[in-house]
N, C-alpha and C. Protein backbone atom coordinates (compact mmCIF):
# COMPACT_ATOMS: atom_id res chain seq x y z
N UNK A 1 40.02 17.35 -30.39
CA UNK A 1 41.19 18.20 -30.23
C UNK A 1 41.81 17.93 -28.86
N UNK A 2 42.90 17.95 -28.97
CA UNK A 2 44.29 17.95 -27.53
C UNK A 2 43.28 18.74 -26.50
N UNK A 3 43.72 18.41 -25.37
CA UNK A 3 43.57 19.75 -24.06
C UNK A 3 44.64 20.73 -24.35
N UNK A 4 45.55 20.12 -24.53
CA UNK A 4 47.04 21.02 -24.49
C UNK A 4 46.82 21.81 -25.95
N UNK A 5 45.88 21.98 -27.03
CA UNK A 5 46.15 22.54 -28.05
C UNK A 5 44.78 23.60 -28.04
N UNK A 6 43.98 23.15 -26.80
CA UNK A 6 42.80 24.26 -26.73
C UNK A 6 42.90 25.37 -26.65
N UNK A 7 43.86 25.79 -25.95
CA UNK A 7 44.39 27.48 -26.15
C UNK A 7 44.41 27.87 -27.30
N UNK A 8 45.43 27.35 -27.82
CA UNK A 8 45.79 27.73 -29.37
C UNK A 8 44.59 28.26 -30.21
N UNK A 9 43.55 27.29 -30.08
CA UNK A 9 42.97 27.17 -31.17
C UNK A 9 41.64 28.46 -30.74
N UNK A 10 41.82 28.73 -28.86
CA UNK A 10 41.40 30.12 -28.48
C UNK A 10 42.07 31.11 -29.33
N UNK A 11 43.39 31.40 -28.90
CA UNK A 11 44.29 32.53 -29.42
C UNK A 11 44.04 32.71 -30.79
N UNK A 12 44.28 31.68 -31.31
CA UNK A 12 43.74 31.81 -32.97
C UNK A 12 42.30 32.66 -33.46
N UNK A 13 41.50 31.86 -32.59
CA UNK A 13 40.38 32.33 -33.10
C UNK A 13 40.04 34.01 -32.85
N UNK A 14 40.66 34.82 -31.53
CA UNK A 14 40.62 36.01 -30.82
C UNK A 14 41.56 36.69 -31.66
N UNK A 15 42.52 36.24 -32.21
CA UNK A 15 43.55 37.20 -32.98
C UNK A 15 42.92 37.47 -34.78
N UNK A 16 42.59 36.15 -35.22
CA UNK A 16 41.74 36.60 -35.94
C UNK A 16 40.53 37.27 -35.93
N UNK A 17 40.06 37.31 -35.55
CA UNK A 17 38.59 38.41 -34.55
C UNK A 17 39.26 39.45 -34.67
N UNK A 18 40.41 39.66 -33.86
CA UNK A 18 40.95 41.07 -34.15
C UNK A 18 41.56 41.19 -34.84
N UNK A 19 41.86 40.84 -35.89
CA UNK A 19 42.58 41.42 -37.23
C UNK A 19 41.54 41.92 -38.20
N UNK A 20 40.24 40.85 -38.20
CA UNK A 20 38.94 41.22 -38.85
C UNK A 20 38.59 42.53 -38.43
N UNK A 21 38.33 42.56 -37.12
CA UNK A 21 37.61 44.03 -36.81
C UNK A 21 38.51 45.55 -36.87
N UNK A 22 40.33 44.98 -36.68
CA UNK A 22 40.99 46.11 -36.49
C UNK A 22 41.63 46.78 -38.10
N UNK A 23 41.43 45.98 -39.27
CA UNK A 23 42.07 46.38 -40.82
C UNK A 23 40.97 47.61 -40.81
N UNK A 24 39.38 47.23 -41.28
CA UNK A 24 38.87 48.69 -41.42
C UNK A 24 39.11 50.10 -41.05
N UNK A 25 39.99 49.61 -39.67
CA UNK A 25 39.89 51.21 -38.76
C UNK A 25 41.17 51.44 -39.20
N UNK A 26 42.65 50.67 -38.93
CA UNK A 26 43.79 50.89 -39.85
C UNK A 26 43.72 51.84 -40.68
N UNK A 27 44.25 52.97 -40.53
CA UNK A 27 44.77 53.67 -41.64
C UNK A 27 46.39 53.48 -42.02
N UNK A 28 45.71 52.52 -43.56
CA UNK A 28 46.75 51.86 -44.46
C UNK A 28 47.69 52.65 -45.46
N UNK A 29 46.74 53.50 -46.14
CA UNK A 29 47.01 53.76 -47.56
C UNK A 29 47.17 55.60 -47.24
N UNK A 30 47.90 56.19 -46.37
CA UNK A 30 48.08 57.24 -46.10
C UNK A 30 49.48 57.58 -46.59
N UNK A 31 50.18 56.24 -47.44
CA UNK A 31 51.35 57.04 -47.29
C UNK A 31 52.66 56.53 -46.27
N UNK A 32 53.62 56.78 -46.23
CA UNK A 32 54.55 57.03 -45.32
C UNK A 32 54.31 57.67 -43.57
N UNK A 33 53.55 57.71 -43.67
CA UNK A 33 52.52 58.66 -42.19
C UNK A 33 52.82 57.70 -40.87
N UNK A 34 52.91 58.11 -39.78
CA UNK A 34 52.96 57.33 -38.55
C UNK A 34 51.89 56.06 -38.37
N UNK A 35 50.83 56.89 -38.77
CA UNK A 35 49.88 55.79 -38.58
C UNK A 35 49.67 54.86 -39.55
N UNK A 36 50.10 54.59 -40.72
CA UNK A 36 50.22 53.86 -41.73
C UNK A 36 51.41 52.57 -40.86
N UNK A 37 52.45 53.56 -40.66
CA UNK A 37 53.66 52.49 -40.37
C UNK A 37 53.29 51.41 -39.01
N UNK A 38 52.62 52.44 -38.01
CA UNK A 38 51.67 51.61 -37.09
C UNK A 38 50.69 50.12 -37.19
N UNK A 39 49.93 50.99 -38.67
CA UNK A 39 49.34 49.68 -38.65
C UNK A 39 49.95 48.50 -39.52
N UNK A 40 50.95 48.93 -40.08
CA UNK A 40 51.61 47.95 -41.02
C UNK A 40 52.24 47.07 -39.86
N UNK A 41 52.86 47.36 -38.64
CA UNK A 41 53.96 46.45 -37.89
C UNK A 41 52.51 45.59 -36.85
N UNK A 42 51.27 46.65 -36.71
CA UNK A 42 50.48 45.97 -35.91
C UNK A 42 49.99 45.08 -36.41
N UNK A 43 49.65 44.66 -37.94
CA UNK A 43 48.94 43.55 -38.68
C UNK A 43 50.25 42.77 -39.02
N UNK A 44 51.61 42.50 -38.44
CA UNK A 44 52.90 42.00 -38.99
C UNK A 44 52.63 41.45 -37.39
N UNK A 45 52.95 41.74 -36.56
CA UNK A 45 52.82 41.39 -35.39
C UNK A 45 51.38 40.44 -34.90
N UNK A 46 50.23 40.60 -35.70
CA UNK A 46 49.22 39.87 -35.47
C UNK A 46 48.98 38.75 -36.24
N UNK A 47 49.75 38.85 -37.44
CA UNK A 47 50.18 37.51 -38.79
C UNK A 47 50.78 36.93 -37.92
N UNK A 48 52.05 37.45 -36.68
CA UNK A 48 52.87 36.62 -36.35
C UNK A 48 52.19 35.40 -35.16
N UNK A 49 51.59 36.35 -34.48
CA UNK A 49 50.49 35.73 -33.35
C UNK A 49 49.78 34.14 -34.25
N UNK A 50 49.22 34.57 -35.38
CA UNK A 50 47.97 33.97 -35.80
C UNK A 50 49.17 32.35 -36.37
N UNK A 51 50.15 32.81 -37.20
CA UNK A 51 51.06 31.33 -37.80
C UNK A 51 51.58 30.90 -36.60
N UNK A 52 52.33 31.43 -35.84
CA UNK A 52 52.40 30.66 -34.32
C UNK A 52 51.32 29.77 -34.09
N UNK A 53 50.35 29.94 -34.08
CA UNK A 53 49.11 29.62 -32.94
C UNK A 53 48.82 28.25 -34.30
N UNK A 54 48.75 28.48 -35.47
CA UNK A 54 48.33 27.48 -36.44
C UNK A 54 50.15 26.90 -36.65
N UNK A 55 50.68 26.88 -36.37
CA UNK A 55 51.85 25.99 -36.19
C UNK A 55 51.60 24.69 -35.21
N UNK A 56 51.56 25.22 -33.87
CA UNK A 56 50.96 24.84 -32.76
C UNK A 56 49.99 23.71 -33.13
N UNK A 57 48.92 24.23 -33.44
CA UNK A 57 47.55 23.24 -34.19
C UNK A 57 48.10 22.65 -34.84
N UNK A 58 48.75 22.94 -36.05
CA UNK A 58 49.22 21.65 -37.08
C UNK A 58 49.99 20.72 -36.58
N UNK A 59 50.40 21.13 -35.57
CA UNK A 59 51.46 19.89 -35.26
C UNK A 59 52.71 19.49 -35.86
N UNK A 60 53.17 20.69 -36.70
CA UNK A 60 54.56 20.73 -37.27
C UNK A 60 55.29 20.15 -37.20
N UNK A 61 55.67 20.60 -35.90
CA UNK A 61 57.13 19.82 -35.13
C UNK A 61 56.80 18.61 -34.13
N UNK A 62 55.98 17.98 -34.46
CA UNK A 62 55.42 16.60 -33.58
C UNK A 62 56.27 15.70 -34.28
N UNK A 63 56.86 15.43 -35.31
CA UNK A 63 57.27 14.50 -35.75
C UNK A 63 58.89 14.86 -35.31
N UNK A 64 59.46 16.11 -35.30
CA UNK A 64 60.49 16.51 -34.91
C UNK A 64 60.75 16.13 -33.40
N UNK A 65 59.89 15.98 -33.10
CA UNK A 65 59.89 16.18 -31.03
C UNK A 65 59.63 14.39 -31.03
N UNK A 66 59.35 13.77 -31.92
CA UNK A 66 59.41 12.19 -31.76
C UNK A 66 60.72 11.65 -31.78
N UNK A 67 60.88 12.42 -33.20
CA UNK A 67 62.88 11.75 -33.64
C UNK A 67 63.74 11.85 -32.31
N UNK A 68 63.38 13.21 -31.88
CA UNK A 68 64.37 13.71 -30.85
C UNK A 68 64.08 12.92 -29.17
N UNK A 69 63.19 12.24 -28.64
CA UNK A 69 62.39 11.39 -27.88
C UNK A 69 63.10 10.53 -28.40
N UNK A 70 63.15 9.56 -29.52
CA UNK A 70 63.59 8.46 -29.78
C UNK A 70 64.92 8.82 -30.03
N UNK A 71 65.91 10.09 -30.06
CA UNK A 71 66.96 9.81 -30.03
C UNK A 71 67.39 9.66 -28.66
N UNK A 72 66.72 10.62 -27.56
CA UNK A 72 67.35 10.53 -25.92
C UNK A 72 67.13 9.12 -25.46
N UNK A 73 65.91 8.37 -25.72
CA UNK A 73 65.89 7.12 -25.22
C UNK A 73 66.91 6.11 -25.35
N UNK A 74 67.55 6.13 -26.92
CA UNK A 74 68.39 5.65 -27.18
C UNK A 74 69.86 6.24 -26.60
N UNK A 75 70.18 7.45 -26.51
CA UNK A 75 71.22 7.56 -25.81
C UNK A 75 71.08 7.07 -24.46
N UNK A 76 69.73 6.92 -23.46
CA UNK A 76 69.91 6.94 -22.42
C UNK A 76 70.33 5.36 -21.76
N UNK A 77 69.15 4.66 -23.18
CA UNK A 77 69.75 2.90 -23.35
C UNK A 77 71.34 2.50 -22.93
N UNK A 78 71.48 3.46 -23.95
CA UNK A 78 73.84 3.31 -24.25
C UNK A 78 74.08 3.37 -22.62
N UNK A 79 73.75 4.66 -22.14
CA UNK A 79 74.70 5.25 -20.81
C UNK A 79 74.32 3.73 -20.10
N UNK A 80 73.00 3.33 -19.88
CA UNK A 80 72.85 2.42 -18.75
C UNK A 80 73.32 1.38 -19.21
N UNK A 81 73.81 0.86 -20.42
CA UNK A 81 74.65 -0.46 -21.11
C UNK A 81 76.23 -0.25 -20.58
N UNK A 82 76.14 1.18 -20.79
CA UNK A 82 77.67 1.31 -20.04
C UNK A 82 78.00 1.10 -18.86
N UNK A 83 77.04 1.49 -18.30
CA UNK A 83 77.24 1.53 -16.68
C UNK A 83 77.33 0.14 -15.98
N UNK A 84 76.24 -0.85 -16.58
CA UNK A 84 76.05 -1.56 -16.31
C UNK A 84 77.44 -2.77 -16.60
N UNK A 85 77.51 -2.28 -17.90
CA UNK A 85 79.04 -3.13 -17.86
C UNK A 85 80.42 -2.32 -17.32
N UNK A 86 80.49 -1.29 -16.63
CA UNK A 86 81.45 -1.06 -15.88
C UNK A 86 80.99 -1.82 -14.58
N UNK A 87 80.22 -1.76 -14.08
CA UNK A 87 79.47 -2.22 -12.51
C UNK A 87 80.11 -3.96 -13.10
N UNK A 88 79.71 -4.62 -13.56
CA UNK A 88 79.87 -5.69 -13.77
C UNK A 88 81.60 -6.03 -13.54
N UNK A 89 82.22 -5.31 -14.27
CA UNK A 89 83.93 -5.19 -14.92
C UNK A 89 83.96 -5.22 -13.30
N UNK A 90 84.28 -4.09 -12.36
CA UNK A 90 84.39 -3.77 -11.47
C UNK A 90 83.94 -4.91 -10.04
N UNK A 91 82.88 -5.27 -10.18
CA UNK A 91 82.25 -6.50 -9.24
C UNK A 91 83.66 -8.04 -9.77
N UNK A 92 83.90 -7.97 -11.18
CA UNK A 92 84.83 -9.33 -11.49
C UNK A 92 86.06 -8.87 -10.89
N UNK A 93 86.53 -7.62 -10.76
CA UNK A 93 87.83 -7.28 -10.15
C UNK A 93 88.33 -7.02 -8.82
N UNK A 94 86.88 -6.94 -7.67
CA UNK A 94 86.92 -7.08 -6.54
C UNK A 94 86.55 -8.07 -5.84
């Protein structure tokens, strides 16, 4: 595994830990009740933690963050083709 993905795969593991230990105590099935709605946004909020963190790990957007790498390189190719033939243009005219 990455250095850079070792967290993740911390966070992951600690959020699931606490989703395991915190559903039992959740009071779910009360109804419309404060504490129902509580734990509904707190296990929505800890789904959100946990697909973040396994996004991260999967490496989703690695292929996205390549295209986009290989598109700046290539723009950055152009600018210095340009430059280089203005510098040139400019050196024949002085």
């Amino acid at each position: 595994m990455d250095k850079k993905k070792l967290p993740n795969a911390i966070y992951l593991i600690l959020a699931l830990a606490m989703v395991l230990i915190a559903i039992p105590r959740l009071e779910l099935g009360a109804g419309g009740t404060l504490s129902t709605v509580f734990g509904l946004i707190w296990i929505g909020f800890a789904l959100l933690v946990i697909a973040a963190n396994l996004y991260t790990l999967l490496g989703v957007d690695e292929e996205t963050r390549q295209q986009l790498d290989r598109i700046r390189l290539a723009k950055r190719r152009m600018w210095q083709l340009k430059l280089e033939r203005g510098l040139r243009r400019s050196k024949a005219k002085g």
